[in-house]
N, C-alpha and C. Protein backbone atom coordinates (compact mmCIF):
# COMPACT_ATOMS: atom_id res chain seq x y z
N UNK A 1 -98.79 -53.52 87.34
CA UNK A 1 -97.91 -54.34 86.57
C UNK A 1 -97.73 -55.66 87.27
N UNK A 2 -97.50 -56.47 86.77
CA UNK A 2 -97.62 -58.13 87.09
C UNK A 2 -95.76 -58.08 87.58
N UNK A 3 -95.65 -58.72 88.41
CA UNK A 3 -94.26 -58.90 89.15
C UNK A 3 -94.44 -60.32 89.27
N UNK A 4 -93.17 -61.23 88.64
CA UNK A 4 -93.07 -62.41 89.61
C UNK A 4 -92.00 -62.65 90.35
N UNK A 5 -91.80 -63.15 91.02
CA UNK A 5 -90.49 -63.42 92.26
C UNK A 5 -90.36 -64.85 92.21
N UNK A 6 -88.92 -65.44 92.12
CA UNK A 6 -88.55 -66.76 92.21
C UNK A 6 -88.01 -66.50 93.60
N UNK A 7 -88.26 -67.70 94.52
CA UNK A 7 -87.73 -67.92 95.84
C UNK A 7 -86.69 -69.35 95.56
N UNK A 8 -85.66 -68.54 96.18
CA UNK A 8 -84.30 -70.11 96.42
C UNK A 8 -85.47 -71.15 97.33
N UNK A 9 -85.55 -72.82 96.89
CA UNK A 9 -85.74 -73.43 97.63
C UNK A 9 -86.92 -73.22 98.10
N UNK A 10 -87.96 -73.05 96.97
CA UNK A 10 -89.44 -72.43 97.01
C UNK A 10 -89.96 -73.33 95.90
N UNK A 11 -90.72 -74.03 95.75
CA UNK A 11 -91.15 -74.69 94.62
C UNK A 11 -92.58 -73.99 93.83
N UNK A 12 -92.65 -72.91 94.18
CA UNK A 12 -93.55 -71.90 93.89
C UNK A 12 -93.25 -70.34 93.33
N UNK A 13 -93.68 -69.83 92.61
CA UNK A 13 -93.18 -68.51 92.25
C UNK A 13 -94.34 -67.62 93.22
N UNK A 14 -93.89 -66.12 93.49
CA UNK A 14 -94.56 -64.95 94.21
C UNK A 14 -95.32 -64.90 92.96
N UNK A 15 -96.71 -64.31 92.56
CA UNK A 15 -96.95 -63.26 91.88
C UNK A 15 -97.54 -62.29 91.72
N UNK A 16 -97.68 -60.83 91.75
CA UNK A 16 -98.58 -59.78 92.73
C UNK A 16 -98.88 -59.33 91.42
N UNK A 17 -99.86 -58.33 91.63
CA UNK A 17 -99.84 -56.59 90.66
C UNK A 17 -99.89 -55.76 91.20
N UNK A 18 -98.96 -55.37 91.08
CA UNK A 18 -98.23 -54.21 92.17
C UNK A 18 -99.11 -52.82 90.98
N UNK A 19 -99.13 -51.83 91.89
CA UNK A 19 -99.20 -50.96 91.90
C UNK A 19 -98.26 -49.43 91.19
N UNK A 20 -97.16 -49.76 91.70
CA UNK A 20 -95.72 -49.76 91.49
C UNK A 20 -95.51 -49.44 89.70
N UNK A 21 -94.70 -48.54 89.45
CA UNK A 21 -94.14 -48.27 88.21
C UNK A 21 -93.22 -49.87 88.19
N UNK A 22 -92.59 -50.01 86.83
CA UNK A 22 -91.78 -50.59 86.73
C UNK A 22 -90.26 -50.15 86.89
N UNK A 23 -90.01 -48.76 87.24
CA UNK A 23 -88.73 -48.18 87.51
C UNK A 23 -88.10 -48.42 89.06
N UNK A 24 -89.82 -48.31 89.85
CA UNK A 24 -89.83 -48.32 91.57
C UNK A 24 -89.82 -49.17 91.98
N UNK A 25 -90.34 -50.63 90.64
CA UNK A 25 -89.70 -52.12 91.44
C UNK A 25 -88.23 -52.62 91.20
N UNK A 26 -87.93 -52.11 90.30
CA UNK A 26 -86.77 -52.23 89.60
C UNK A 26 -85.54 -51.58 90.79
N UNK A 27 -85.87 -50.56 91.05
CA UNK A 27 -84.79 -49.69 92.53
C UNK A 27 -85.39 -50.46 93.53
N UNK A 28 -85.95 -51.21 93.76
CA UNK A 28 -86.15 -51.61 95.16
C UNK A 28 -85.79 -53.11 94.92
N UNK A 29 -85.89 -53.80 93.94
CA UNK A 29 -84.85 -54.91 93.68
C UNK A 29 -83.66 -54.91 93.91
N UNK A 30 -83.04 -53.67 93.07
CA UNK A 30 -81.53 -53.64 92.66
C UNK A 30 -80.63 -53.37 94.18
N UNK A 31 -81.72 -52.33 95.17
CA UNK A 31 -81.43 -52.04 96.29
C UNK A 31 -81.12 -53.29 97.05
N UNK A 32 -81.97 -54.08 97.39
CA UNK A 32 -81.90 -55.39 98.17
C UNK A 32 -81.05 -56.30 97.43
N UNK A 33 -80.89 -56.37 96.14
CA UNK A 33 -79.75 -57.15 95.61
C UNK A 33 -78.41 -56.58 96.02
N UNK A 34 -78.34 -55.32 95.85
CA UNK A 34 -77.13 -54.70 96.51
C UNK A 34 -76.49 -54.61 97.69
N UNK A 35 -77.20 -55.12 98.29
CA UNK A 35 -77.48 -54.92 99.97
C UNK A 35 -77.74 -54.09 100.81
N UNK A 36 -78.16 -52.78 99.96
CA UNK A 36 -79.01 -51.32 100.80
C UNK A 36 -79.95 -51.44 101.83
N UNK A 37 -80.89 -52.81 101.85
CA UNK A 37 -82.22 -53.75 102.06
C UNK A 37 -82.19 -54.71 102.38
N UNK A 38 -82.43 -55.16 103.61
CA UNK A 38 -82.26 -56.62 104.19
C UNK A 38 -83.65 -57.53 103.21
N UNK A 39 -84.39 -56.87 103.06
CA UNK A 39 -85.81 -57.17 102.77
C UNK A 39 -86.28 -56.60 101.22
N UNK A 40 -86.71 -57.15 99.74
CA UNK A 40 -87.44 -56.47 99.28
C UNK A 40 -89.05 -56.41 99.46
N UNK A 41 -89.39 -55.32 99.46
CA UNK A 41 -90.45 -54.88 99.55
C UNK A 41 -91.46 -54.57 98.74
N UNK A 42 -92.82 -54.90 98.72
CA UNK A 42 -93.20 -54.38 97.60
C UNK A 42 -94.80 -54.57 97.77
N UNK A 43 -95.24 -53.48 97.20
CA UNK A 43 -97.13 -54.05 97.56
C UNK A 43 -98.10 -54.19 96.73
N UNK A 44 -99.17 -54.43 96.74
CA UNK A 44 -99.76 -55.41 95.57
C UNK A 44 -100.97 -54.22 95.26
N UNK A 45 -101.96 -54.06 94.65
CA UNK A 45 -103.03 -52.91 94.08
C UNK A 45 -103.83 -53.22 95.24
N UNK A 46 -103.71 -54.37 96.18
CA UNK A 46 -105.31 -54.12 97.18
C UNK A 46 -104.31 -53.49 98.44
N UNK A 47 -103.05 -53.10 98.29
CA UNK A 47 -102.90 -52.86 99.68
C UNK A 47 -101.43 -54.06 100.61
N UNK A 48 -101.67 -54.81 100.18
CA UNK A 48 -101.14 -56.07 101.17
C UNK A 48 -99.86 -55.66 100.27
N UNK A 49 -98.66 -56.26 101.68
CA UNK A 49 -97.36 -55.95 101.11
C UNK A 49 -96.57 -57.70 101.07
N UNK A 50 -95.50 -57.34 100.21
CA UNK A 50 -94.70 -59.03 99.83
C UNK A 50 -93.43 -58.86 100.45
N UNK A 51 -92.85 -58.89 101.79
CA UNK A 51 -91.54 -58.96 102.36
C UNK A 51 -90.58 -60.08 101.41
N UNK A 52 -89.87 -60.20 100.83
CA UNK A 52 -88.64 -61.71 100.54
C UNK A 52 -87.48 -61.01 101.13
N UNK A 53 -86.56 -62.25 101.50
CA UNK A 53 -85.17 -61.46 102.27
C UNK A 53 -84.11 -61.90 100.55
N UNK A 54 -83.57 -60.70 101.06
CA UNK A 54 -83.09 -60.65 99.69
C UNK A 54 -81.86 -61.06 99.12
N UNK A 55 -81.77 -62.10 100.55
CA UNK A 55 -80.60 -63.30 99.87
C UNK A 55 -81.43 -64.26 99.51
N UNK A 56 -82.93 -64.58 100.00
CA UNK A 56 -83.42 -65.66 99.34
C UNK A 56 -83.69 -65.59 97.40
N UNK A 57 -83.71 -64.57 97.06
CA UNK A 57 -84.03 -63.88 95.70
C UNK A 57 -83.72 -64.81 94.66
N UNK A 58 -84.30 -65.59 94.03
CA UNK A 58 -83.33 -66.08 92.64
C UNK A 58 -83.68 -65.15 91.75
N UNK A 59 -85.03 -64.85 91.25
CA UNK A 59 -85.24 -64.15 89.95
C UNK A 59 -86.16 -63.04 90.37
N UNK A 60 -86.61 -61.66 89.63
CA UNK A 60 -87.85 -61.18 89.68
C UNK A 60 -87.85 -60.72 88.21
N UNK A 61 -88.96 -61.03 87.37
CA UNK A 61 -89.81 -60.76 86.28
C UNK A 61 -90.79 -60.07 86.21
N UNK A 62 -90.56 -58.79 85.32
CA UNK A 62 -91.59 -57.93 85.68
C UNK A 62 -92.48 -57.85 84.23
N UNK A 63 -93.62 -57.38 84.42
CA UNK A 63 -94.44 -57.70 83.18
C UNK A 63 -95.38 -56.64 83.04
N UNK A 64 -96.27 -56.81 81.90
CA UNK A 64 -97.43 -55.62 81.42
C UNK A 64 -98.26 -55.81 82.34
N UNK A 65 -99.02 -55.35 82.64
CA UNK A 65 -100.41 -55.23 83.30
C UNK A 65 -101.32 -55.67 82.63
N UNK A 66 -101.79 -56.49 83.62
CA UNK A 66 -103.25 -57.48 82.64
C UNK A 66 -104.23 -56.77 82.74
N UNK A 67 -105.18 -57.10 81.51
CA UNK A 67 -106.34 -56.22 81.67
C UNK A 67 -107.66 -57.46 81.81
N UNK A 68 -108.28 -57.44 82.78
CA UNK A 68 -109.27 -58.60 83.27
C UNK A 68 -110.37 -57.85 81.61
N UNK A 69 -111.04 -58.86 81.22
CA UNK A 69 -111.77 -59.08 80.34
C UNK A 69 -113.52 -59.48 81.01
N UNK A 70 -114.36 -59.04 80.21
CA UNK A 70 -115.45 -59.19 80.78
C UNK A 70 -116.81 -59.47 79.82
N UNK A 71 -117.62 -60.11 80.19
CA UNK A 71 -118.19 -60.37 78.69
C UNK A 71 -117.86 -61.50 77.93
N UNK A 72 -118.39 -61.22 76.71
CA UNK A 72 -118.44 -62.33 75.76
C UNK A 72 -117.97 -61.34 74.57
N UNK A 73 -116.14 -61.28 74.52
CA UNK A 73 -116.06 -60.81 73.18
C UNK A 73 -115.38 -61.67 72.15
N UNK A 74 -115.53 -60.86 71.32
CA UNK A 74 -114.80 -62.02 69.86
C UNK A 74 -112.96 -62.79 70.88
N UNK A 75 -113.13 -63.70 70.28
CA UNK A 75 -111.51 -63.97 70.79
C UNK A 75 -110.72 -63.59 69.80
């Protein structure tokens, strides 16, 4: 699933494809928004993980899973 992360004072957005249900990014947001988590955590389909401290957090947007396309099909 496609995750994006807004950083305070970041003129760039995060954006991974996590691996991750959308329920398990969702508790590990809400956790570090809550303050359970100094850090959210989270890792991407090759492996590599995304530390943000989770006062920097403005937004996270979570999305469908893209499906890479291949070929030459009708548009």
């Amino acid at each position: 699933m496609e995750v994006k992360i807004g950083v305070q004072h970041a003129p760039r957005e995060i954006v991974l494809e996590s691996g991750q249900s959308a329920e398990e990014v969702e508790r590990a947001v809400a956790d570090a928004l809550a303050g359970k988590a100094q850090l959210l955590s989270l890792s991407d389909e090759k492996g590599r993980k995304v530390l943000v401290p989770a006062e920097k957090i403005a937004y996270v947007e979570l999305g469908e899973p893209t499906v890479r396309r291949v070929g030459f099909g009708a548009l």
